[in-house]
C-alpha atoms as a PDB file:
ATOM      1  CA  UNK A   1     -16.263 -26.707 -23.432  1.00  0.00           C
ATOM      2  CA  UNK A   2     -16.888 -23.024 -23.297  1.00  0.00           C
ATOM      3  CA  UNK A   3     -17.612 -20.830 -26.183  1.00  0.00           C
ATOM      4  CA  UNK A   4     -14.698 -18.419 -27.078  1.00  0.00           C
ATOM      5  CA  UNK A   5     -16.831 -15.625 -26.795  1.00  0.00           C
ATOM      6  CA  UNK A   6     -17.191 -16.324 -22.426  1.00  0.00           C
ATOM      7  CA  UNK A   7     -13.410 -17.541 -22.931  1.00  0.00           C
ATOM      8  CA  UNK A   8     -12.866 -14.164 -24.176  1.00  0.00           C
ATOM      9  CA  UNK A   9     -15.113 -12.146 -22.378  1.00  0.00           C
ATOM     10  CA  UNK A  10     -13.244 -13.843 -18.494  1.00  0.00           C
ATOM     11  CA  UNK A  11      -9.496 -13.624 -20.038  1.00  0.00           C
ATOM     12  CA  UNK A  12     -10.446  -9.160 -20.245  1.00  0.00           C
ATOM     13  CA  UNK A  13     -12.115  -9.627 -16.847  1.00  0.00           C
ATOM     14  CA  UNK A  14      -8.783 -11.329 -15.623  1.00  0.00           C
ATOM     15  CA  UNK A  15      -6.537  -9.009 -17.274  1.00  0.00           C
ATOM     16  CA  UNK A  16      -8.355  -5.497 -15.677  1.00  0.00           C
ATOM     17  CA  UNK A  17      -8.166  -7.768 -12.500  1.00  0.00           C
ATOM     18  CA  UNK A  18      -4.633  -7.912 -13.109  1.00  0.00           C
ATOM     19  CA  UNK A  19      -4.115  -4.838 -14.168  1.00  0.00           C
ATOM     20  CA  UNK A  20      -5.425  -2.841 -11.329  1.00  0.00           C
ATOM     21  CA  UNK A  21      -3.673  -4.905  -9.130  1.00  0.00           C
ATOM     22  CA  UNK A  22      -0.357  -3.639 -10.629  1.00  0.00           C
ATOM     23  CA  UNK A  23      -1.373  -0.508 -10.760  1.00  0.00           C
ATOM     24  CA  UNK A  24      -2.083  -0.344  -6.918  1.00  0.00           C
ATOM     25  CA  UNK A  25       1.366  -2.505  -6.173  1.00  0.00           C
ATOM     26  CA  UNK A  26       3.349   0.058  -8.221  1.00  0.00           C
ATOM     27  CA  UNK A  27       1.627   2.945  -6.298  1.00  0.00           C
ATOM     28  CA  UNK A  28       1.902   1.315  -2.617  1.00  0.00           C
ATOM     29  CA  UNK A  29       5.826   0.800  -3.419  1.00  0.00           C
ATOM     30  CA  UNK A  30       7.184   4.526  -2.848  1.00  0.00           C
ATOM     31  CA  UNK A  31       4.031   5.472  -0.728  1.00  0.00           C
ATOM     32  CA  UNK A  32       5.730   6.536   2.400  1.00  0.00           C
ATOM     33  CA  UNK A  33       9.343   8.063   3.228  1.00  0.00           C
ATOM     34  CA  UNK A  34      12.511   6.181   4.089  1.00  0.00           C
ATOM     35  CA  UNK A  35      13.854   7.755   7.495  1.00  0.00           C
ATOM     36  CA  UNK A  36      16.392   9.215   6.207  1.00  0.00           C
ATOM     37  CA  UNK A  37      14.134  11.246   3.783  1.00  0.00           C
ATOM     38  CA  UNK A  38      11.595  11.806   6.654  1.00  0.00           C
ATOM     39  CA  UNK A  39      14.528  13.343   9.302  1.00  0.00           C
ATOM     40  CA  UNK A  40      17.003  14.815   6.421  1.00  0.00           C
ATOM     41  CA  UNK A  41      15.970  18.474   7.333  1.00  0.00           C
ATOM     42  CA  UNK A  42      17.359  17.766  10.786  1.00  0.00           C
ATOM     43  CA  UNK A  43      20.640  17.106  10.352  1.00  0.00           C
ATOM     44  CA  UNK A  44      23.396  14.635  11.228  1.00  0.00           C
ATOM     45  CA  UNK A  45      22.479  12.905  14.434  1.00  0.00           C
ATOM     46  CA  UNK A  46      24.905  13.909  17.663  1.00  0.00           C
ATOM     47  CA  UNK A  47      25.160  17.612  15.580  1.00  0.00           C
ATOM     48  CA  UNK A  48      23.139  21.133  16.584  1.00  0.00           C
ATOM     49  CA  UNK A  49      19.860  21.341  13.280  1.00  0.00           C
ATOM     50  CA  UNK A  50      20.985  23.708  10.387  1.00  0.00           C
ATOM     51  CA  UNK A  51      19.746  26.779  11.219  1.00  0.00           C
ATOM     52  CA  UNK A  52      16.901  28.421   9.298  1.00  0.00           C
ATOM     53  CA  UNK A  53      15.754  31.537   8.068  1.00  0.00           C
ATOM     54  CA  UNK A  54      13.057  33.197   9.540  1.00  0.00           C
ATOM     55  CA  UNK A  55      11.491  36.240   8.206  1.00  0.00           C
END
């Protein structure tokens, strides 16, 4: 049986484990563009691109 001090000492371990696996799941979710959001700028497909302003 272990003592509760490693018990304790492996269930923080486990949970920063955990934790920065979260984290990095949460970040990786929304890390790149749909392509919609990625080609919005251009316009509706079959249609001439807004025009822009140039200075």
């Amino acid at each position: 049986m272990a003592s509760n001090t490693a018990v304790t000492s492996r269930r923080r371990v486990r949970n920063h484990k955990k934790a920065g696996r979260d984290r990095k799941r949460q970040e990786s979710r929304r890390s790149t563009l749909t392509a919609a959001e990625l080609f919005a700028a251009l316009g509706e497909p079959g249609k001439p691109a807004p025009k822009t302003s140039q200075k």
